[in-house]
PDB file of N, CA and C in Angstrom:
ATOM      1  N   UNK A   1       3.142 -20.512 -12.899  1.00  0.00           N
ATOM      2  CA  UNK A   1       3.398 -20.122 -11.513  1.00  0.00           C
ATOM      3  C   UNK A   1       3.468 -18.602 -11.360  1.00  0.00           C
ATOM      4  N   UNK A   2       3.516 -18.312  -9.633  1.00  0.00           N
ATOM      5  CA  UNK A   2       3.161 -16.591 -10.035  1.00  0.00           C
ATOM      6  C   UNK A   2       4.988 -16.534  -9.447  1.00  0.00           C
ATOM      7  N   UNK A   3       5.128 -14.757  -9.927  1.00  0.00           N
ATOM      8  CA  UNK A   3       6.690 -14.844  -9.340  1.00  0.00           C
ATOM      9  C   UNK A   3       6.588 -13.470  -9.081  1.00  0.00           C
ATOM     10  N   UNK A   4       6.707 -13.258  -8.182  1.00  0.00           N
ATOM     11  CA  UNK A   4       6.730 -11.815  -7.421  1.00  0.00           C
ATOM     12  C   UNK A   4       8.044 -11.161  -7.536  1.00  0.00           C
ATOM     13  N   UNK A   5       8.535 -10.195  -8.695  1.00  0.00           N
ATOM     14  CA  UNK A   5       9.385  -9.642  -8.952  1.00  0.00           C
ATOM     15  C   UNK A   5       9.657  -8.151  -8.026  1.00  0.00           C
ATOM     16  N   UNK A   6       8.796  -8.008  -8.054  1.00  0.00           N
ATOM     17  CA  UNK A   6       9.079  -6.537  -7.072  1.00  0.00           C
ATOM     18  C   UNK A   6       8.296  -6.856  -5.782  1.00  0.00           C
ATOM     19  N   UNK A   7       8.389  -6.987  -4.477  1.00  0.00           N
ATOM     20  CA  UNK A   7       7.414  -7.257  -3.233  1.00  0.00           C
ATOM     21  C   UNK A   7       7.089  -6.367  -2.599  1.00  0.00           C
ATOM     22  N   UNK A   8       5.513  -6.066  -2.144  1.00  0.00           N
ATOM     23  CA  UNK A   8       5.915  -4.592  -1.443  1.00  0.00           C
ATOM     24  C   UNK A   8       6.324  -4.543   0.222  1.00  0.00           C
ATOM     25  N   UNK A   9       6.866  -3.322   0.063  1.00  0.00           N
ATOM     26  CA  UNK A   9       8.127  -2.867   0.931  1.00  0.00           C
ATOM     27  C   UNK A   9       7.021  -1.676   2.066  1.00  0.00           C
ATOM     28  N   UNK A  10       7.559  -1.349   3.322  1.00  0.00           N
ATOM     29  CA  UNK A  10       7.120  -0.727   3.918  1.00  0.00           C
ATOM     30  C   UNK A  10       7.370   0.993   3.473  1.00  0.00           C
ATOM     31  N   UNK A  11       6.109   1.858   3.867  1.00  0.00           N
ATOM     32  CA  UNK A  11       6.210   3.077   3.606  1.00  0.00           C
ATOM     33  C   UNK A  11       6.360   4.357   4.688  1.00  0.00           C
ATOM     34  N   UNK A  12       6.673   4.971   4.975  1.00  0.00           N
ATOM     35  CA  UNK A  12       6.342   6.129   5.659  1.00  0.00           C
ATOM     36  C   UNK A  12       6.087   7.361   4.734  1.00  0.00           C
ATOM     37  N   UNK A  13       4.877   7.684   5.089  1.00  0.00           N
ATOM     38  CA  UNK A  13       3.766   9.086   4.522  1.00  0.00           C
ATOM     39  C   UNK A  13       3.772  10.164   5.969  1.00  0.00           C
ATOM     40  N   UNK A  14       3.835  11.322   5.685  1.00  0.00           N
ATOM     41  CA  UNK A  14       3.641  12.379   6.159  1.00  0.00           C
ATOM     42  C   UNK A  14       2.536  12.453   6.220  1.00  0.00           C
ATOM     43  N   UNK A  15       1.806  13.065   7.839  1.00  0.00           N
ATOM     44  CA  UNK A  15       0.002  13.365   7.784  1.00  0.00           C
ATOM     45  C   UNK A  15      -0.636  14.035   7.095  1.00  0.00           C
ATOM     46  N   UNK A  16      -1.204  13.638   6.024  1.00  0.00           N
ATOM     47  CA  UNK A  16      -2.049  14.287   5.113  1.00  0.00           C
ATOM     48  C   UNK A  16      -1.532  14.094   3.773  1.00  0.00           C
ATOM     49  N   UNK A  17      -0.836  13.068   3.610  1.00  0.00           N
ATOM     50  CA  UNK A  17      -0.223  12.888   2.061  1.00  0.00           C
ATOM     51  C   UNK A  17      -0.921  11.333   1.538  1.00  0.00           C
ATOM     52  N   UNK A  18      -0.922  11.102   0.719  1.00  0.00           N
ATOM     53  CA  UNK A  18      -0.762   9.971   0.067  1.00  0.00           C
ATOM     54  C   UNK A  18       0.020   8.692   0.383  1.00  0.00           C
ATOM     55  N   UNK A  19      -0.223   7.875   0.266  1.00  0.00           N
ATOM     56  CA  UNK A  19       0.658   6.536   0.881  1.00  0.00           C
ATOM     57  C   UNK A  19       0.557   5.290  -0.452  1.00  0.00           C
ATOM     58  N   UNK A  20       1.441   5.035  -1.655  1.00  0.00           N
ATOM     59  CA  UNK A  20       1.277   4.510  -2.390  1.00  0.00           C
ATOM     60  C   UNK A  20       2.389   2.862  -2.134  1.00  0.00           C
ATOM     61  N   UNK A  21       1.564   1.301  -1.869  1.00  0.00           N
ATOM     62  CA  UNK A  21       2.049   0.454  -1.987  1.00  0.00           C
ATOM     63  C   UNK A  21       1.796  -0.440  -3.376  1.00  0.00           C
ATOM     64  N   UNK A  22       3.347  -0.794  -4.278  1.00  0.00           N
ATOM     65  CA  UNK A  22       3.506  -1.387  -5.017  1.00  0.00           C
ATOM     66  C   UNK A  22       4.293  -2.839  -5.252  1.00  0.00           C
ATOM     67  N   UNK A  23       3.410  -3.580  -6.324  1.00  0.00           N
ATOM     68  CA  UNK A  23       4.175  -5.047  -6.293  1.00  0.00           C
ATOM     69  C   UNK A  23       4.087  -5.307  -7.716  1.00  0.00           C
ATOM     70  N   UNK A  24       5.206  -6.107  -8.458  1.00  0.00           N
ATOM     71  CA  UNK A  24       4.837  -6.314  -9.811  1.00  0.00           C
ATOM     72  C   UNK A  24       4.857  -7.954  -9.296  1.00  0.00           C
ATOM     73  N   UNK A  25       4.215  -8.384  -9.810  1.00  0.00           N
ATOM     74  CA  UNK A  25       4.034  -9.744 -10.585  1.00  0.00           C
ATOM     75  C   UNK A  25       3.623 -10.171 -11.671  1.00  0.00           C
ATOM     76  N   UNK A  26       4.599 -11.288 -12.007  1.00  0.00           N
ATOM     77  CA  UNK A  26       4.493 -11.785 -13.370  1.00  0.00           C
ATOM     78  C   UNK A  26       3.712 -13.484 -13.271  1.00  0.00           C
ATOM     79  N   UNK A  27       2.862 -14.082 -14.332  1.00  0.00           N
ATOM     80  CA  UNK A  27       1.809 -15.178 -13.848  1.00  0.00           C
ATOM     81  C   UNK A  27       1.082 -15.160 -15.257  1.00  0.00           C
ATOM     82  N   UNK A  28       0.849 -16.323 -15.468  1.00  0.00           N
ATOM     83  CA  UNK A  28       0.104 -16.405 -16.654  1.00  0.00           C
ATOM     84  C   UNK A  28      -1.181 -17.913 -15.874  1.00  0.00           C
ATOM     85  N   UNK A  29      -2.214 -17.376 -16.015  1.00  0.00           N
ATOM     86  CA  UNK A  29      -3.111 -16.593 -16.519  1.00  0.00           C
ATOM     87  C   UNK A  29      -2.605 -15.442 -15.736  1.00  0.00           C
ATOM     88  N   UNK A  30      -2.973 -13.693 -15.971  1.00  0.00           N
ATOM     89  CA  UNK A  30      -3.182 -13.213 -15.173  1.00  0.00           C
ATOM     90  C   UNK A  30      -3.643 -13.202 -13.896  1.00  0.00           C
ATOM     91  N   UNK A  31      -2.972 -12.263 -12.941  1.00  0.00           N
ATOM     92  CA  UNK A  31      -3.516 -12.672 -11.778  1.00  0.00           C
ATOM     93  C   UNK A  31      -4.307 -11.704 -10.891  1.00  0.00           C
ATOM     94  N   UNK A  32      -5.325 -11.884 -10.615  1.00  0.00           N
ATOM     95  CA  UNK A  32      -6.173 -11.007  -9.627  1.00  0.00           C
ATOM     96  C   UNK A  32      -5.657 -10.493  -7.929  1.00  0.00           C
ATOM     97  N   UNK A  33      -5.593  -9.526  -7.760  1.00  0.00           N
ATOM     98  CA  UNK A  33      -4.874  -9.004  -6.611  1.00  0.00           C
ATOM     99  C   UNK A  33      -5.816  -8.039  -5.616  1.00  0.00           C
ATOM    100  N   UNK A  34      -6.289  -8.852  -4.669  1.00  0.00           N
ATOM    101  CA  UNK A  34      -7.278  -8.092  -3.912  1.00  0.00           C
ATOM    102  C   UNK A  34      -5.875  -7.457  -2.376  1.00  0.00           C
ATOM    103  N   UNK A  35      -6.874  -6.502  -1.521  1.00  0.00           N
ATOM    104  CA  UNK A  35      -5.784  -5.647  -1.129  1.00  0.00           C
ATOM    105  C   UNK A  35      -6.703  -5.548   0.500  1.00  0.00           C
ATOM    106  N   UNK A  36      -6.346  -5.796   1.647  1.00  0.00           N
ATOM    107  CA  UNK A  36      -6.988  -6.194   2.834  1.00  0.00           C
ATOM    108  C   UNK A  36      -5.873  -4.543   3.970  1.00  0.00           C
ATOM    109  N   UNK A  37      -6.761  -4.068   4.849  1.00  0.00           N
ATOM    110  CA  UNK A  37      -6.132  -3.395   5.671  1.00  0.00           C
ATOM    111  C   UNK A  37      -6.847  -4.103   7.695  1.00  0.00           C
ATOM    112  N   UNK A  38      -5.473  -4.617   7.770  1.00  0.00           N
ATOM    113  CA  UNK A  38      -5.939  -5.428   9.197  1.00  0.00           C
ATOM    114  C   UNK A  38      -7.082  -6.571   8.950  1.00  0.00           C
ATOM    115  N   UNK A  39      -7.202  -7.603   7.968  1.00  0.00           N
ATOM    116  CA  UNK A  39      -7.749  -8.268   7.662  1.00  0.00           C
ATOM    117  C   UNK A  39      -8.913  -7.905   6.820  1.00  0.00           C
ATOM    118  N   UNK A  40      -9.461  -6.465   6.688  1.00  0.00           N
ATOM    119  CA  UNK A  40     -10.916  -6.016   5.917  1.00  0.00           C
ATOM    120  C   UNK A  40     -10.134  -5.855   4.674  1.00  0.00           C
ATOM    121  N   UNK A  41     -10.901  -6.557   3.615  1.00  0.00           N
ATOM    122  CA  UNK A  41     -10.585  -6.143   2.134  1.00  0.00           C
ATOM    123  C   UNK A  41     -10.922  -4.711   1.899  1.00  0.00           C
ATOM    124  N   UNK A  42     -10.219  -4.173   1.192  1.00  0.00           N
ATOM    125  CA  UNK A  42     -10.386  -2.915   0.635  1.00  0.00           C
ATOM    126  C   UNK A  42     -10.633  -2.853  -0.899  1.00  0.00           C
ATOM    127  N   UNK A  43     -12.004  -1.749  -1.084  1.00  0.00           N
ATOM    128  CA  UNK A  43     -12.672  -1.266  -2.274  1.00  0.00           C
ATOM    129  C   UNK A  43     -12.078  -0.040  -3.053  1.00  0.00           C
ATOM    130  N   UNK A  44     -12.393   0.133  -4.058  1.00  0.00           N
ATOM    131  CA  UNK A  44     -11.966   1.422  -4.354  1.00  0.00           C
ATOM    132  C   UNK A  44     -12.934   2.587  -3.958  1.00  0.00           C
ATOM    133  N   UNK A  45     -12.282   3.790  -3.551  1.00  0.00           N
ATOM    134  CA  UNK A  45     -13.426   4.501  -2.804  1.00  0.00           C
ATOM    135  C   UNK A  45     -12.769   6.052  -2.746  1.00  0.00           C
ATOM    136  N   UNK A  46     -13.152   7.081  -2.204  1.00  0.00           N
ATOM    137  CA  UNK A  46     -12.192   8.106  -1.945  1.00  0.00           C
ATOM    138  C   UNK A  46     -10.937   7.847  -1.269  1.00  0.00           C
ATOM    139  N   UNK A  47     -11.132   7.151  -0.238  1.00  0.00           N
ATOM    140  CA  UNK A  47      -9.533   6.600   0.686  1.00  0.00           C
ATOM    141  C   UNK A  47      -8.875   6.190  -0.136  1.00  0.00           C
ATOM    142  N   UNK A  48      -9.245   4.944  -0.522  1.00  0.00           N
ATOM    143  CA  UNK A  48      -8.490   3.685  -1.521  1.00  0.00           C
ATOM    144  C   UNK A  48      -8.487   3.869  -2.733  1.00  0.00           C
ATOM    145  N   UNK A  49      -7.414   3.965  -3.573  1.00  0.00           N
ATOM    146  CA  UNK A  49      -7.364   4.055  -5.087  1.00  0.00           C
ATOM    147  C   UNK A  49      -6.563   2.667  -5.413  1.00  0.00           C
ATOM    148  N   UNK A  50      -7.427   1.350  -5.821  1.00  0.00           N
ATOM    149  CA  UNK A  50      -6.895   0.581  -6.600  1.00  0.00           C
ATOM    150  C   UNK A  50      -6.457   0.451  -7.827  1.00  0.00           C
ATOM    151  N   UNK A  51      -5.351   0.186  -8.427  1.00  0.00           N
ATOM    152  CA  UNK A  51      -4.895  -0.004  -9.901  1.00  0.00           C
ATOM    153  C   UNK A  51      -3.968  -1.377 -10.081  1.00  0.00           C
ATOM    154  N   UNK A  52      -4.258  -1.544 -11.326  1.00  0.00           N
ATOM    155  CA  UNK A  52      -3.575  -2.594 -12.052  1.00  0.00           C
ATOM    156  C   UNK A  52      -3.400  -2.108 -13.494  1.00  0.00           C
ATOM    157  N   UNK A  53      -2.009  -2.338 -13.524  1.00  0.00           N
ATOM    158  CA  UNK A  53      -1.094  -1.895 -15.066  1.00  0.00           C
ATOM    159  C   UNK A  53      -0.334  -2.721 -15.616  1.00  0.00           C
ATOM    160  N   UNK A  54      -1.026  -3.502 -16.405  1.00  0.00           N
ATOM    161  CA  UNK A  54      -0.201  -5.002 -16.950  1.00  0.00           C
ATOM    162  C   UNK A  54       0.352  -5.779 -15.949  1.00  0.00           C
ATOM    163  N   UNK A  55       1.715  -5.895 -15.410  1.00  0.00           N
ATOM    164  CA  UNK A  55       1.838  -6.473 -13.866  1.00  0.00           C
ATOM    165  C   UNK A  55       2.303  -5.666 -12.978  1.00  0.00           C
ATOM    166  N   UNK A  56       1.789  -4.529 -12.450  1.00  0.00           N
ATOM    167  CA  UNK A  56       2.114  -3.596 -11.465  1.00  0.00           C
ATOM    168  C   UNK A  56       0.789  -3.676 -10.874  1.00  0.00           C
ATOM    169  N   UNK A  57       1.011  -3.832  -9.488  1.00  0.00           N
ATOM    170  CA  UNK A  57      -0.364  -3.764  -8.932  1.00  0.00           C
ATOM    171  C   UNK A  57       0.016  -2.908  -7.895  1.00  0.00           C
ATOM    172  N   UNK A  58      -1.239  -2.340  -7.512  1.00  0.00           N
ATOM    173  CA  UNK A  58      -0.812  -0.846  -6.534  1.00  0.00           C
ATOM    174  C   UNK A  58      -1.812  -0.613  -5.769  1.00  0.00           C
ATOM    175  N   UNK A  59      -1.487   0.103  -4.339  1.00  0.00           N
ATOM    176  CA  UNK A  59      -2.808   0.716  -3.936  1.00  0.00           C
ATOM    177  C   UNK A  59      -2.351   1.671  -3.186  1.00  0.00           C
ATOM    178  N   UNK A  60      -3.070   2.820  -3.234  1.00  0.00           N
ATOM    179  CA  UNK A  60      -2.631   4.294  -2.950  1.00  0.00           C
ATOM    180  C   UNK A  60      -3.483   4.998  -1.813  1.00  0.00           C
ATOM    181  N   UNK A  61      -3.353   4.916  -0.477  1.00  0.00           N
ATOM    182  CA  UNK A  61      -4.061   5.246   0.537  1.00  0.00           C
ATOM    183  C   UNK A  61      -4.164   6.703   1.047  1.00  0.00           C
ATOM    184  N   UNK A  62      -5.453   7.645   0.436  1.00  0.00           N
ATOM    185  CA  UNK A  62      -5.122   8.916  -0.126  1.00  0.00           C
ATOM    186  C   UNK A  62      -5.052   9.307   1.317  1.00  0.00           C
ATOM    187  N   UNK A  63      -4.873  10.976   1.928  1.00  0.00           N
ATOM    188  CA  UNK A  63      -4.598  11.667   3.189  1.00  0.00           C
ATOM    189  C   UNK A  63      -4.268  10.719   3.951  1.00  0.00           C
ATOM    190  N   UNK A  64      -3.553  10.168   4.164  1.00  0.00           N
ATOM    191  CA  UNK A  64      -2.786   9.068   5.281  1.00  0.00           C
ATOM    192  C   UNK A  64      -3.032   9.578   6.991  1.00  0.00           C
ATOM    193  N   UNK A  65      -3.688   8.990   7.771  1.00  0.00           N
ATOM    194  CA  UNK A  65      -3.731   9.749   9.489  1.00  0.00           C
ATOM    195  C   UNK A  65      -3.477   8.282  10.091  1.00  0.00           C
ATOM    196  N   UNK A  66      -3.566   8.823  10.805  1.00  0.00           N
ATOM    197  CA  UNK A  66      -3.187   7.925  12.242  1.00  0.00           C
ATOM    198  C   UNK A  66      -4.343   6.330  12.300  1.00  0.00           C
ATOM    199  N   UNK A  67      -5.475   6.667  11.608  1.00  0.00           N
ATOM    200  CA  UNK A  67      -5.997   5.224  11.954  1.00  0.00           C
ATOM    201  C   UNK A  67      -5.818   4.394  10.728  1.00  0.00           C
ATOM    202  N   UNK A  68      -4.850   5.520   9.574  1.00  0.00           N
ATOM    203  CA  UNK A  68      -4.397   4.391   8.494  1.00  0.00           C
ATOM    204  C   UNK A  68      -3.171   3.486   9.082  1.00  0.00           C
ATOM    205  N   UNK A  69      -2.674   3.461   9.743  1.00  0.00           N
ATOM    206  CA  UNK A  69      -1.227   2.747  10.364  1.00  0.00           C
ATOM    207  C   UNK A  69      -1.753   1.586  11.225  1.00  0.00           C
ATOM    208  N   UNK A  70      -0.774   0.481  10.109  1.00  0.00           N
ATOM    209  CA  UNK A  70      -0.774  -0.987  10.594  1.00  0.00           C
ATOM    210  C   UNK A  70      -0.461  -1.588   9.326  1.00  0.00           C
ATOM    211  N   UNK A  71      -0.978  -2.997   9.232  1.00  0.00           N
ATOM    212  CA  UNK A  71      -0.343  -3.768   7.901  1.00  0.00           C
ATOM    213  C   UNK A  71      -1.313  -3.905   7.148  1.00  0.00           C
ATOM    214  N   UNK A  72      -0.768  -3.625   5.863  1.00  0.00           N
ATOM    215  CA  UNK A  72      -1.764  -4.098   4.502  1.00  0.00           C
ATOM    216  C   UNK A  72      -1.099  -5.058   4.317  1.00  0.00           C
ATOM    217  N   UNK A  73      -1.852  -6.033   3.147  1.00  0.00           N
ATOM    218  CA  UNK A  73      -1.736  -7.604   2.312  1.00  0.00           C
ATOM    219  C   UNK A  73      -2.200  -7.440   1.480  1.00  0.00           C
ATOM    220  N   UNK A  74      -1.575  -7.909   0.334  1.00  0.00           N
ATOM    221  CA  UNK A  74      -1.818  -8.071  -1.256  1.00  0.00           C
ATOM    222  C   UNK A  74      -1.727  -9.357  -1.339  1.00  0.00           C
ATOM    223  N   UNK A  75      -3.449  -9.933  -1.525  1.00  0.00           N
ATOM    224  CA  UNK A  75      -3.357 -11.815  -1.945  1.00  0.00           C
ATOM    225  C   UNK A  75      -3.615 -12.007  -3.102  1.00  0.00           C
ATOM    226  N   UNK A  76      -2.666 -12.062  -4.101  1.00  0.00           N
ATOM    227  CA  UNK A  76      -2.869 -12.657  -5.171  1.00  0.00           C
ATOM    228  C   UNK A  76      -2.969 -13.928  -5.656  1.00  0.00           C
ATOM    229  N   UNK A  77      -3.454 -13.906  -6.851  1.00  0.00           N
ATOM    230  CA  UNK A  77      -4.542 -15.298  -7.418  1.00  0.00           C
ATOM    231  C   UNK A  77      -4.714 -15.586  -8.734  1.00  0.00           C
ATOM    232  N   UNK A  78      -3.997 -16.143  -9.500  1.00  0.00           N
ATOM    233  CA  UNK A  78      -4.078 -16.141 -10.927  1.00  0.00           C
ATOM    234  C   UNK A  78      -5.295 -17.724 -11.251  1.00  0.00           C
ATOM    235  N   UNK A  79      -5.909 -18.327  -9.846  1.00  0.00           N
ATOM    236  CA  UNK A  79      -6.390 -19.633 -10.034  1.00  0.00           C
ATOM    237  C   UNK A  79      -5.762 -20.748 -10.007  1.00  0.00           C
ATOM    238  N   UNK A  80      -4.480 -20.428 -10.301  1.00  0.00           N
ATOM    239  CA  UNK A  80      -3.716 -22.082 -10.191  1.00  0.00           C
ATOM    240  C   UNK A  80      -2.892 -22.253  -9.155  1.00  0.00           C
ATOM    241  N   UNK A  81      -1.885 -20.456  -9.089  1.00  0.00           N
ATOM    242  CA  UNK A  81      -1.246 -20.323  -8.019  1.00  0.00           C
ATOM    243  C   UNK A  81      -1.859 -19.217  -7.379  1.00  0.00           C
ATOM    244  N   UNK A  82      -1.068 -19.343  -5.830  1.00  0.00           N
ATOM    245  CA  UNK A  82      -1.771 -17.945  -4.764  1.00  0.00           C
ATOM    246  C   UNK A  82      -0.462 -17.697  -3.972  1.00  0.00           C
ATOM    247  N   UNK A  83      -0.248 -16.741  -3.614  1.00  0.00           N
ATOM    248  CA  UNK A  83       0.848 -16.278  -2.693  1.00  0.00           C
ATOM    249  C   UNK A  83       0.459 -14.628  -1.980  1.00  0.00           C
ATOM    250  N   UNK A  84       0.791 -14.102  -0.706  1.00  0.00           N
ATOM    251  CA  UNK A  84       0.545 -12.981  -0.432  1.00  0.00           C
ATOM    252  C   UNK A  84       1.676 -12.360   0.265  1.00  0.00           C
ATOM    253  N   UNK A  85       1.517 -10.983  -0.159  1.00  0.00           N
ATOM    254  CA  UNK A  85       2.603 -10.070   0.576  1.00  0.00           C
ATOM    255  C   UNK A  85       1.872  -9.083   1.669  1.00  0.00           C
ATOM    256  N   UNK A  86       2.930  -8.756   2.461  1.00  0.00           N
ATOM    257  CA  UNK A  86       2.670  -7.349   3.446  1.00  0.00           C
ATOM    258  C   UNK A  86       3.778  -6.586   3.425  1.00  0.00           C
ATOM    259  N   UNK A  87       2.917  -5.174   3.797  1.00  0.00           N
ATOM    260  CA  UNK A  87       3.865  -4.175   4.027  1.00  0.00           C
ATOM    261  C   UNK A  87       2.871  -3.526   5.586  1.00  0.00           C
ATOM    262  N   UNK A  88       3.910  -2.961   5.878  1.00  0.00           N
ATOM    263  CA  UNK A  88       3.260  -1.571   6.775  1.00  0.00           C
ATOM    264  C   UNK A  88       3.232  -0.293   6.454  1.00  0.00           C
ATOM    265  N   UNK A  89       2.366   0.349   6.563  1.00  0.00           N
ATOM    266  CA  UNK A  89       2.008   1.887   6.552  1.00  0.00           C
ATOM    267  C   UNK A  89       2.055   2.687   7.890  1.00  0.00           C
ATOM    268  N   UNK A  90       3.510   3.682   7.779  1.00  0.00           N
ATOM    269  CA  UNK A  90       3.688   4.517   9.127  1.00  0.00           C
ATOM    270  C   UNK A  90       3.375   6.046   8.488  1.00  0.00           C
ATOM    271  N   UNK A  91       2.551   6.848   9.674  1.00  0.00           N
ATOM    272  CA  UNK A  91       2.083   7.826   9.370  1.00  0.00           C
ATOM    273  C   UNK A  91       2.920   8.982  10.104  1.00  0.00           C
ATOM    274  N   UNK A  92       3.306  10.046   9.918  1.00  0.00           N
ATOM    275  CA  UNK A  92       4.572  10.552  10.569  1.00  0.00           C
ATOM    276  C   UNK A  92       4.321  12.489  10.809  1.00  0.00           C
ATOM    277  N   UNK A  93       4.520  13.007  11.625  1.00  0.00           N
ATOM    278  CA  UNK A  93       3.589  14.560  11.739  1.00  0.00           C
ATOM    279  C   UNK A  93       4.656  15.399  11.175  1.00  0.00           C
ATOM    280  N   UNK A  94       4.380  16.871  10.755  1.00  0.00           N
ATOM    281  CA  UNK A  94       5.093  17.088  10.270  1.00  0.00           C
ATOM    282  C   UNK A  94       6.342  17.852  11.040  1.00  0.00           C
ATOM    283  N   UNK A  95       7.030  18.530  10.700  1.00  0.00           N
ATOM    284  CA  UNK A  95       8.219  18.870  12.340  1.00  0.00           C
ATOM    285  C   UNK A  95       7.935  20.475  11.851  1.00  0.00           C
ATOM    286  N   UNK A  96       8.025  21.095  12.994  1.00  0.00           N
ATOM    287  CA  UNK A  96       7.703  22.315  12.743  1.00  0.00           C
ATOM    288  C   UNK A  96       9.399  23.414  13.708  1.00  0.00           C
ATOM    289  N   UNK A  97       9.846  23.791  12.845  1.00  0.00           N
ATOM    290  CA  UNK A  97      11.083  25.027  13.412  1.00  0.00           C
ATOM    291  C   UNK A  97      10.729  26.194  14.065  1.00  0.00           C
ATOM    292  N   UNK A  98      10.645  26.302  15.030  1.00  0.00           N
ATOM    293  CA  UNK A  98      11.086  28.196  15.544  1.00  0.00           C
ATOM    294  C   UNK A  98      11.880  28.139  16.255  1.00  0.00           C
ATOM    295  N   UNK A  99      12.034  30.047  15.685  1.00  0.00           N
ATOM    296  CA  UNK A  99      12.966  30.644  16.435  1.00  0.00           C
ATOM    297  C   UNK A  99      12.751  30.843  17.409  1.00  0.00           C
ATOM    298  N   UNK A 100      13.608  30.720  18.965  1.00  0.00           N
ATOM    299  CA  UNK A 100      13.416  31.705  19.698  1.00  0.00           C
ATOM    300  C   UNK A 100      14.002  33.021  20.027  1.00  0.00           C
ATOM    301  N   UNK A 101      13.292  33.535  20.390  1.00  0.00           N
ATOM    302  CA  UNK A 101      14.098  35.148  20.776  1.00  0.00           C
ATOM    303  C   UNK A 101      14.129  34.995  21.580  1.00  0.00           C
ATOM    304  N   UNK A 102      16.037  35.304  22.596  1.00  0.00           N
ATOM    305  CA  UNK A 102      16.576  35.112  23.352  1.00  0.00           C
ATOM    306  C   UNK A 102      16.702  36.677  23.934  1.00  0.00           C
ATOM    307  N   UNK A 103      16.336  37.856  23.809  1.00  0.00           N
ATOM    308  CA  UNK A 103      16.228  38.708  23.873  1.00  0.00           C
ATOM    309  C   UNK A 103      15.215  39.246  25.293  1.00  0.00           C
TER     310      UNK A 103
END
């Protein structure tokens, strides 16, 4: 059976950073973990950096903007069992301080 020890959790990324979602699962056979944004599966590509590290599965949504925000799904699949998670990805600007001169 698969057992989702770590589930992923929602993120907030700053515009123009990186946005990394993680899940460990444990499953014998191994299990295959494809990674969907608003229902389109996602490839590995410049945007998308997929990885898998024994049972850490991850995906890292590089410069994060505004049309990255909404829900990802991680459906995993070892063949015998299947189960899927979501998280959301919020994208956030950065805050900017001045002074004024009251002068």
């Amino acid at each position: 059976p698969l057992s989702v020890s770590q589930p992923l959790t929602d993120i907030n990324v700053l515009l123009g950073q990186p946005g990394t979602f993680n899940l460990t699962c444990d499953a014998f056979p191994a299990p295959k973990v494809s990674w969907f944004f608003n229902d389109t599966e996602l490839k590995n590509s410049s945007k998308h950096k997929i990885e898998a590290k024994q049972n850490i599965f991850s995906l890292t949504v590089n410069k994060c903007d505004h049309p990255d925000v909404g829900t990802y799904r991680a459906h995993i699949d070892n063949g015998i069992d299947h189960t899927e998670q979501t998280a959301k990805l919020h994208v956030g600007g950065t805050i900017l301080l001045f002074k004024i001169d009251d002068t």
